[in-house]
PDB file of N, CA and C in Angstrom:
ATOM      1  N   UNK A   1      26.169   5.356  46.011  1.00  0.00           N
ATOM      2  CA  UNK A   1      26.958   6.528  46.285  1.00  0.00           C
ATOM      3  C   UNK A   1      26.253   7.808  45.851  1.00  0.00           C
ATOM      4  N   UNK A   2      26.323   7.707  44.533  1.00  0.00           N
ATOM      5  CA  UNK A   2      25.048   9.426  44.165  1.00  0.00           C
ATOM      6  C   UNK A   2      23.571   9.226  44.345  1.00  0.00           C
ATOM      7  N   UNK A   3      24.083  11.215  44.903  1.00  0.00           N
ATOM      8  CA  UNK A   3      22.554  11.357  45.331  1.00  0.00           C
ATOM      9  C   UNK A   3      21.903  12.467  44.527  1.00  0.00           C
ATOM     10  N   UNK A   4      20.854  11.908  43.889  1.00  0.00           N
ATOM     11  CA  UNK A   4      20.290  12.955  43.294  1.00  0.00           C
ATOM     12  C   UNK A   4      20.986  13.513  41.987  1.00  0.00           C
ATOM     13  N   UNK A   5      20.901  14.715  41.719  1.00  0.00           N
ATOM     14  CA  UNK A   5      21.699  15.570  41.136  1.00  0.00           C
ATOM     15  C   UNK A   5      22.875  15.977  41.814  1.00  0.00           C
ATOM     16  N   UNK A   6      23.417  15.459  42.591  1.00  0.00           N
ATOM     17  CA  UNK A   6      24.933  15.931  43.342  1.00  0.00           C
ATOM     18  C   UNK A   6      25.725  16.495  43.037  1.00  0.00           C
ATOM     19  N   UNK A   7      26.632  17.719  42.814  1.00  0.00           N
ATOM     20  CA  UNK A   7      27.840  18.014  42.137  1.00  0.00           C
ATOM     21  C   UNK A   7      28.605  17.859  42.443  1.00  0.00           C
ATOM     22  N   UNK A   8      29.856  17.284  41.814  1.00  0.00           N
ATOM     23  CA  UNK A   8      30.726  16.610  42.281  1.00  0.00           C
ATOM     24  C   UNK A   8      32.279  17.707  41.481  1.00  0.00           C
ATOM     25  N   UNK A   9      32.937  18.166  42.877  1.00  0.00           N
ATOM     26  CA  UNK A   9      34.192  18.767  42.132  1.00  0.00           C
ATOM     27  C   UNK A   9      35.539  17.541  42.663  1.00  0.00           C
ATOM     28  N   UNK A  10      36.636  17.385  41.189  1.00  0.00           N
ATOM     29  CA  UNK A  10      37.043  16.483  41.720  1.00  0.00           C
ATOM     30  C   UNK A  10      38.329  16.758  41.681  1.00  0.00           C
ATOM     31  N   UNK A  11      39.630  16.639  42.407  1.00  0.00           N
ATOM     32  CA  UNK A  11      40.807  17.172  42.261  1.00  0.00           C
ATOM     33  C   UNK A  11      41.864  15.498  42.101  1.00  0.00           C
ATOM     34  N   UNK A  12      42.855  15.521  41.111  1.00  0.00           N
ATOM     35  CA  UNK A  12      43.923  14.051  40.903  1.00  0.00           C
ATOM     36  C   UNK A  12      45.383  15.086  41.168  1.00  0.00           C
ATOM     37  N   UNK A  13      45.671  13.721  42.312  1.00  0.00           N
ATOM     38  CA  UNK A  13      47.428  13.781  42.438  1.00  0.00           C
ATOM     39  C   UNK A  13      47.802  12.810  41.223  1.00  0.00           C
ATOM     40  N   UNK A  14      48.674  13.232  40.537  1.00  0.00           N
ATOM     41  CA  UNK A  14      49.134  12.378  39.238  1.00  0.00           C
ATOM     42  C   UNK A  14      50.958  12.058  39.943  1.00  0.00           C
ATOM     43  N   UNK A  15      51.189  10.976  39.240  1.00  0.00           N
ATOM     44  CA  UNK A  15      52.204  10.230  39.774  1.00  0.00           C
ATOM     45  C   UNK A  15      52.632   9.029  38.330  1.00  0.00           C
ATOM     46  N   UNK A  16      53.446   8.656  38.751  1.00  0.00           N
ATOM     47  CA  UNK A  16      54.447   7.935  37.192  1.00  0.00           C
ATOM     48  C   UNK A  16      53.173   6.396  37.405  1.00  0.00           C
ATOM     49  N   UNK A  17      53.637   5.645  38.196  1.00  0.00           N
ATOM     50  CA  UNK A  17      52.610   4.638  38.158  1.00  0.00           C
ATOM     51  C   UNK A  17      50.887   4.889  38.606  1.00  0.00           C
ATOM     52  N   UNK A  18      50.452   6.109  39.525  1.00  0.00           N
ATOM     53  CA  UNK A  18      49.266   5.725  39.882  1.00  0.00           C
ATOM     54  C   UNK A  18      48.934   7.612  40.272  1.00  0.00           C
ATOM     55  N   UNK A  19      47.542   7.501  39.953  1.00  0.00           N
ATOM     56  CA  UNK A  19      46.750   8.694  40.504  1.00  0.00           C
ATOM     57  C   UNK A  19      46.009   8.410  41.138  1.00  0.00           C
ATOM     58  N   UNK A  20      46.187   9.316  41.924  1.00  0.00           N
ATOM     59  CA  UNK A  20      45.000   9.345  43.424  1.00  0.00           C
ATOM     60  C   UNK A  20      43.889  10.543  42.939  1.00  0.00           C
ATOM     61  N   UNK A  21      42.286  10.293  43.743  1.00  0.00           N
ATOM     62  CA  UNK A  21      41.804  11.247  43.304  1.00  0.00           C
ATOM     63  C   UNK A  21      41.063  11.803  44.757  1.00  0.00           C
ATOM     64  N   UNK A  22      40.306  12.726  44.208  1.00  0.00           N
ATOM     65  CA  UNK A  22      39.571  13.099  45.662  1.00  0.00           C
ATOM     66  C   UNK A  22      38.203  13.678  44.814  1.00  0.00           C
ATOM     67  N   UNK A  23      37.356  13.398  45.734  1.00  0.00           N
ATOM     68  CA  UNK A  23      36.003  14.257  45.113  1.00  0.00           C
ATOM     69  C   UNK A  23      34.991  14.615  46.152  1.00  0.00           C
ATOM     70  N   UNK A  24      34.999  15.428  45.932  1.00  0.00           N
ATOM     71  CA  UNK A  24      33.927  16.610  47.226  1.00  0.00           C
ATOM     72  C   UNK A  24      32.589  16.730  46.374  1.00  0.00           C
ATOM     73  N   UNK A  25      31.495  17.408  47.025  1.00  0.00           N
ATOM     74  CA  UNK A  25      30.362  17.743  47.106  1.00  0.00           C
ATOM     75  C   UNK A  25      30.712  19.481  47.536  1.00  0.00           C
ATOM     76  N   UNK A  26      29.408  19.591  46.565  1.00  0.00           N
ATOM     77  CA  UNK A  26      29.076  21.046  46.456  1.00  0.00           C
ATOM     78  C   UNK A  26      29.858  21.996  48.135  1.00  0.00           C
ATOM     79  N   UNK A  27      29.412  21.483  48.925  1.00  0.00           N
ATOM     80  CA  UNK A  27      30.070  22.109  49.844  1.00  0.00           C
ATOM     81  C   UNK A  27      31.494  21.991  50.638  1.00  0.00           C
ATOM     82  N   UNK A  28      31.885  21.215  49.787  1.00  0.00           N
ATOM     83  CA  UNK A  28      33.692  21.103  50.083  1.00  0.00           C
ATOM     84  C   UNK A  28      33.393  19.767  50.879  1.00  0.00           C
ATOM     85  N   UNK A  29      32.457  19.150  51.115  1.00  0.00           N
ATOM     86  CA  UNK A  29      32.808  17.681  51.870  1.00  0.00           C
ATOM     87  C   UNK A  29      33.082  16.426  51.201  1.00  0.00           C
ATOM     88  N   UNK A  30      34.647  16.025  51.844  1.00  0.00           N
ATOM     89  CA  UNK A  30      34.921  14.778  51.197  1.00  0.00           C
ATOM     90  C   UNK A  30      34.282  13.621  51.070  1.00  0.00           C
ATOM     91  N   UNK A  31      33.930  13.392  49.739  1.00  0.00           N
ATOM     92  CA  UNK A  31      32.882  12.242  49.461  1.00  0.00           C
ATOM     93  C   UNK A  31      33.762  10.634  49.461  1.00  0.00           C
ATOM     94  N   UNK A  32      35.490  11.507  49.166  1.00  0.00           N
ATOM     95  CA  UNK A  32      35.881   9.444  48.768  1.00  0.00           C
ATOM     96  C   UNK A  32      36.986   9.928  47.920  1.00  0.00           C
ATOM     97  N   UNK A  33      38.198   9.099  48.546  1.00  0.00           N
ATOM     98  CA  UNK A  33      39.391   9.101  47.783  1.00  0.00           C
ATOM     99  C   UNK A  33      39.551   7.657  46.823  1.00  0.00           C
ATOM    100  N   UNK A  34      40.628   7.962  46.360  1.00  0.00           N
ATOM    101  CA  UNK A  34      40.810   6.306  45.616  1.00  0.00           C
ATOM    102  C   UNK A  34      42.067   6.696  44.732  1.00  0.00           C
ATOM    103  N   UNK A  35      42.666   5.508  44.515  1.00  0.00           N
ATOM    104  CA  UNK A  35      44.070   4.973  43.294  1.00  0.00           C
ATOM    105  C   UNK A  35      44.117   4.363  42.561  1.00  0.00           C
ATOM    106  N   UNK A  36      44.332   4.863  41.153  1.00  0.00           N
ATOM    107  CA  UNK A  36      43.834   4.168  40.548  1.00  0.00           C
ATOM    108  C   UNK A  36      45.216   4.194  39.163  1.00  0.00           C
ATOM    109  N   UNK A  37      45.154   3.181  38.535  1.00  0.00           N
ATOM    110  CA  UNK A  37      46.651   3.000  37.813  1.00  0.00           C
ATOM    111  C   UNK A  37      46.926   4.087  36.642  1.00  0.00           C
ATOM    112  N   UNK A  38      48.087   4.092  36.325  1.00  0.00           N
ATOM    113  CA  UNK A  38      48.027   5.615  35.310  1.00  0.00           C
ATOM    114  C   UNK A  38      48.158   4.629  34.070  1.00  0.00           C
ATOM    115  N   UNK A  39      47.213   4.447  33.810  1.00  0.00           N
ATOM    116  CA  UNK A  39      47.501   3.573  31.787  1.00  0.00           C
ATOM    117  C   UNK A  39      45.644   3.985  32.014  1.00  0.00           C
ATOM    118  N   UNK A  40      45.193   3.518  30.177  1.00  0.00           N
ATOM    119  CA  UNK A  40      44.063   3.761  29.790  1.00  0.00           C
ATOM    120  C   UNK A  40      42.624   3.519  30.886  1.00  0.00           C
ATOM    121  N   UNK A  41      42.988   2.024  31.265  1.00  0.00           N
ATOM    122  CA  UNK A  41      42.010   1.428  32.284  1.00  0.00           C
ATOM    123  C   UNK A  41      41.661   2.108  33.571  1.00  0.00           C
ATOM    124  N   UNK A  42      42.782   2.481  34.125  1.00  0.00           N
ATOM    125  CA  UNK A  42      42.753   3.084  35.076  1.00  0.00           C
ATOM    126  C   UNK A  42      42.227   4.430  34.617  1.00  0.00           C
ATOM    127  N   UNK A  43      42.175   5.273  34.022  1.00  0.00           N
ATOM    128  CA  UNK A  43      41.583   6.689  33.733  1.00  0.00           C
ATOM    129  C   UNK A  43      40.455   5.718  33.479  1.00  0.00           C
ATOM    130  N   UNK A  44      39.594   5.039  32.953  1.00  0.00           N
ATOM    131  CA  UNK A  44      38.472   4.667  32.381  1.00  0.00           C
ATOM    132  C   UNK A  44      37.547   4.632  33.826  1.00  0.00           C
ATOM    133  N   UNK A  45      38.417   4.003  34.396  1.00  0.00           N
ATOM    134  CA  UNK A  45      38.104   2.869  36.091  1.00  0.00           C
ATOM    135  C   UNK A  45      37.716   4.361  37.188  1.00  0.00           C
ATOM    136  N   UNK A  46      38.623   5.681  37.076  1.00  0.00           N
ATOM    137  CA  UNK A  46      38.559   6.464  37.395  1.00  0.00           C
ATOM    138  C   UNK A  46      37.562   7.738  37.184  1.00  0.00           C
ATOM    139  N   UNK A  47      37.151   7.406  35.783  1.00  0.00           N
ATOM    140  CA  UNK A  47      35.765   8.068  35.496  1.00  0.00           C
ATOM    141  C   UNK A  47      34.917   8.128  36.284  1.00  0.00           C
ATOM    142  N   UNK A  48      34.490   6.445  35.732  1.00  0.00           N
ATOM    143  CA  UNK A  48      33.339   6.149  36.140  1.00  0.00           C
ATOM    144  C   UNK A  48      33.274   5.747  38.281  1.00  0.00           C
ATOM    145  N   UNK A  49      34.042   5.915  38.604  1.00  0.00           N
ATOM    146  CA  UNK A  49      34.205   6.242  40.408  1.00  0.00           C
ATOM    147  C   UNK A  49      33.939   7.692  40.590  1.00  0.00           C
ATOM    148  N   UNK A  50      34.630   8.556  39.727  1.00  0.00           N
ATOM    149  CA  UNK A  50      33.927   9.955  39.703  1.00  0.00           C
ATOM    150  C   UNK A  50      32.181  10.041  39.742  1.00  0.00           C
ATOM    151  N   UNK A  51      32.313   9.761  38.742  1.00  0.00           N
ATOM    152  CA  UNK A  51      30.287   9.714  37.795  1.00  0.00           C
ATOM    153  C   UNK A  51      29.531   8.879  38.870  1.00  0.00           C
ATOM    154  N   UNK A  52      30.093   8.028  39.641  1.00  0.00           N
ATOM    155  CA  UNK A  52      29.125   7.346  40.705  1.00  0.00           C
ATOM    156  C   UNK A  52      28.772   8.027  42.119  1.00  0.00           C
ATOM    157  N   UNK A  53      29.557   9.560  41.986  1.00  0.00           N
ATOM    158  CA  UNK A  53      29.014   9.977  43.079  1.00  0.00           C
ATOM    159  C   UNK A  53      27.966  11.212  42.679  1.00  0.00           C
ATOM    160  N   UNK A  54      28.348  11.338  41.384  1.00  0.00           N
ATOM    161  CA  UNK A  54      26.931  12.560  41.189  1.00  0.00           C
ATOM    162  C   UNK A  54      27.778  13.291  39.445  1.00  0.00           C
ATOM    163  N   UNK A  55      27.190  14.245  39.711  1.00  0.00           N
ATOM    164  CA  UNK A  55      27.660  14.829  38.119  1.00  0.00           C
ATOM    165  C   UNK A  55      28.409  15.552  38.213  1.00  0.00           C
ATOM    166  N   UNK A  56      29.852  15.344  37.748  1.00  0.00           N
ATOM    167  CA  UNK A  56      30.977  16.142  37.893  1.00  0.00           C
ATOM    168  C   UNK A  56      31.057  17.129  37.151  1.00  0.00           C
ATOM    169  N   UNK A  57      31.098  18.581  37.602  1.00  0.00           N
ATOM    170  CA  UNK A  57      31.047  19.714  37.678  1.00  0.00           C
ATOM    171  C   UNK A  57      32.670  20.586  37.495  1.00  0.00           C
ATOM    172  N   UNK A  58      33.103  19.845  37.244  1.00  0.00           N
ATOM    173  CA  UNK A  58      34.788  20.356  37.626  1.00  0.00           C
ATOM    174  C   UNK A  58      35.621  19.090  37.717  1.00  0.00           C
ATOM    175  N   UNK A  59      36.850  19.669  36.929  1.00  0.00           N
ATOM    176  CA  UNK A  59      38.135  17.994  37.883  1.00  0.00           C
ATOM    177  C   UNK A  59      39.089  18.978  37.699  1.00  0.00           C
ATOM    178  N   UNK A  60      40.441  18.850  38.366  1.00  0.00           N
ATOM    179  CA  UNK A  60      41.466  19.217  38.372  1.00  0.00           C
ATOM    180  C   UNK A  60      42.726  18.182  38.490  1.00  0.00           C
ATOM    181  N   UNK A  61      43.791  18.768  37.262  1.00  0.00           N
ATOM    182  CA  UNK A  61      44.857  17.326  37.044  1.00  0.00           C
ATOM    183  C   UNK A  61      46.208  18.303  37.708  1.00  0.00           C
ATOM    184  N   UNK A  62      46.439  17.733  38.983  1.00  0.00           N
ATOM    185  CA  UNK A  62      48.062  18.217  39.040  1.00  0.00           C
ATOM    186  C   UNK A  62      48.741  17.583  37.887  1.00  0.00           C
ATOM    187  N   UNK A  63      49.631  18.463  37.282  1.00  0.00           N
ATOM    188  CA  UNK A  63      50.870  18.411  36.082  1.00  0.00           C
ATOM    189  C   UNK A  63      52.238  17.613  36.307  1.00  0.00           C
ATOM    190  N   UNK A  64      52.145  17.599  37.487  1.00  0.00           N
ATOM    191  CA  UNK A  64      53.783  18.040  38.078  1.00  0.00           C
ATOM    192  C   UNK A  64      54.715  16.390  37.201  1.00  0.00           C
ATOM    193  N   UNK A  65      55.569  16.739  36.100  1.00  0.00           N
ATOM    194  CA  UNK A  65      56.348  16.290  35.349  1.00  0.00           C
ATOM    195  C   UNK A  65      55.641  15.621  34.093  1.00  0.00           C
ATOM    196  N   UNK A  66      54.289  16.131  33.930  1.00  0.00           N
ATOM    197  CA  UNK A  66      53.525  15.368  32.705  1.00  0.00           C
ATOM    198  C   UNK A  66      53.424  13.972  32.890  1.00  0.00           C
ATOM    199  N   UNK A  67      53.078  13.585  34.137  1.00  0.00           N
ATOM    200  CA  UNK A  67      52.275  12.285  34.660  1.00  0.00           C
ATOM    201  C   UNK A  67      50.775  12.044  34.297  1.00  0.00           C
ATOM    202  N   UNK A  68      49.849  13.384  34.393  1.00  0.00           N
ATOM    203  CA  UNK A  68      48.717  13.399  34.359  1.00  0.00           C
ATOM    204  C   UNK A  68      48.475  13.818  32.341  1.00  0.00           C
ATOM    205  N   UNK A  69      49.095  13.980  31.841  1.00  0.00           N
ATOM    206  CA  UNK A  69      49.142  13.690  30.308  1.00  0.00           C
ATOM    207  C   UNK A  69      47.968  12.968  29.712  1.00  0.00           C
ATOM    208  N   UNK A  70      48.378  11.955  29.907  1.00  0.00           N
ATOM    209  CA  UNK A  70      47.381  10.703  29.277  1.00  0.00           C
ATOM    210  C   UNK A  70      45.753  11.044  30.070  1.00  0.00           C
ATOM    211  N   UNK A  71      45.774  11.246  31.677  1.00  0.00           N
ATOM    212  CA  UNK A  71      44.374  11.495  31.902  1.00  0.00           C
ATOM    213  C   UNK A  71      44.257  12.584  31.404  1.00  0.00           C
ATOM    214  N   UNK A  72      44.280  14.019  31.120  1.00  0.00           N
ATOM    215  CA  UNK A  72      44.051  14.615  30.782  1.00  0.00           C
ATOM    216  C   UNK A  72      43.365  14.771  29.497  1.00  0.00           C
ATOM    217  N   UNK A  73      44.241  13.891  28.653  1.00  0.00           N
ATOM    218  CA  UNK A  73      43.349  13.522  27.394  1.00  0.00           C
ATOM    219  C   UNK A  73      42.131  12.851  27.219  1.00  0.00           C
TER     220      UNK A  73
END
């Protein structure tokens, strides 16, 4: 999946059981979505799917009811 030095900006829908994520390349093109469970593993599992497309440069956690809490930390 990564190329090079790639930058990777990455934006999460947060949700009670599961976050979705999205991660683009420097020029706004979608590189790859994915879901991944909201407990420890899943943020862990979710990292490293980030980090495999290049060096993340940015993430963004929607809030909406303190779902994204735990990733955030």
């Amino acid at each position: 999946m990564a190329e090079g030095n790639r930058v990777v900006t990455v934006g999460v829908d947060t949700h009670k059981d599961a976050h979705v994520a999205a991660a683009l390349d420097a020029s706004g093109a979608l590189l790859g979505t994915a879901s991944f469970p909201a407990d420890a593993r899943g943020y862990a599992s979710m990292v490293a799917w980030m980090r495999a497309f290049g060096r993340v440069e940015a993430a963004g956690v929607e809030g909406t009811g303190g779902y994204g809490a735990g990733l955030a930390r």
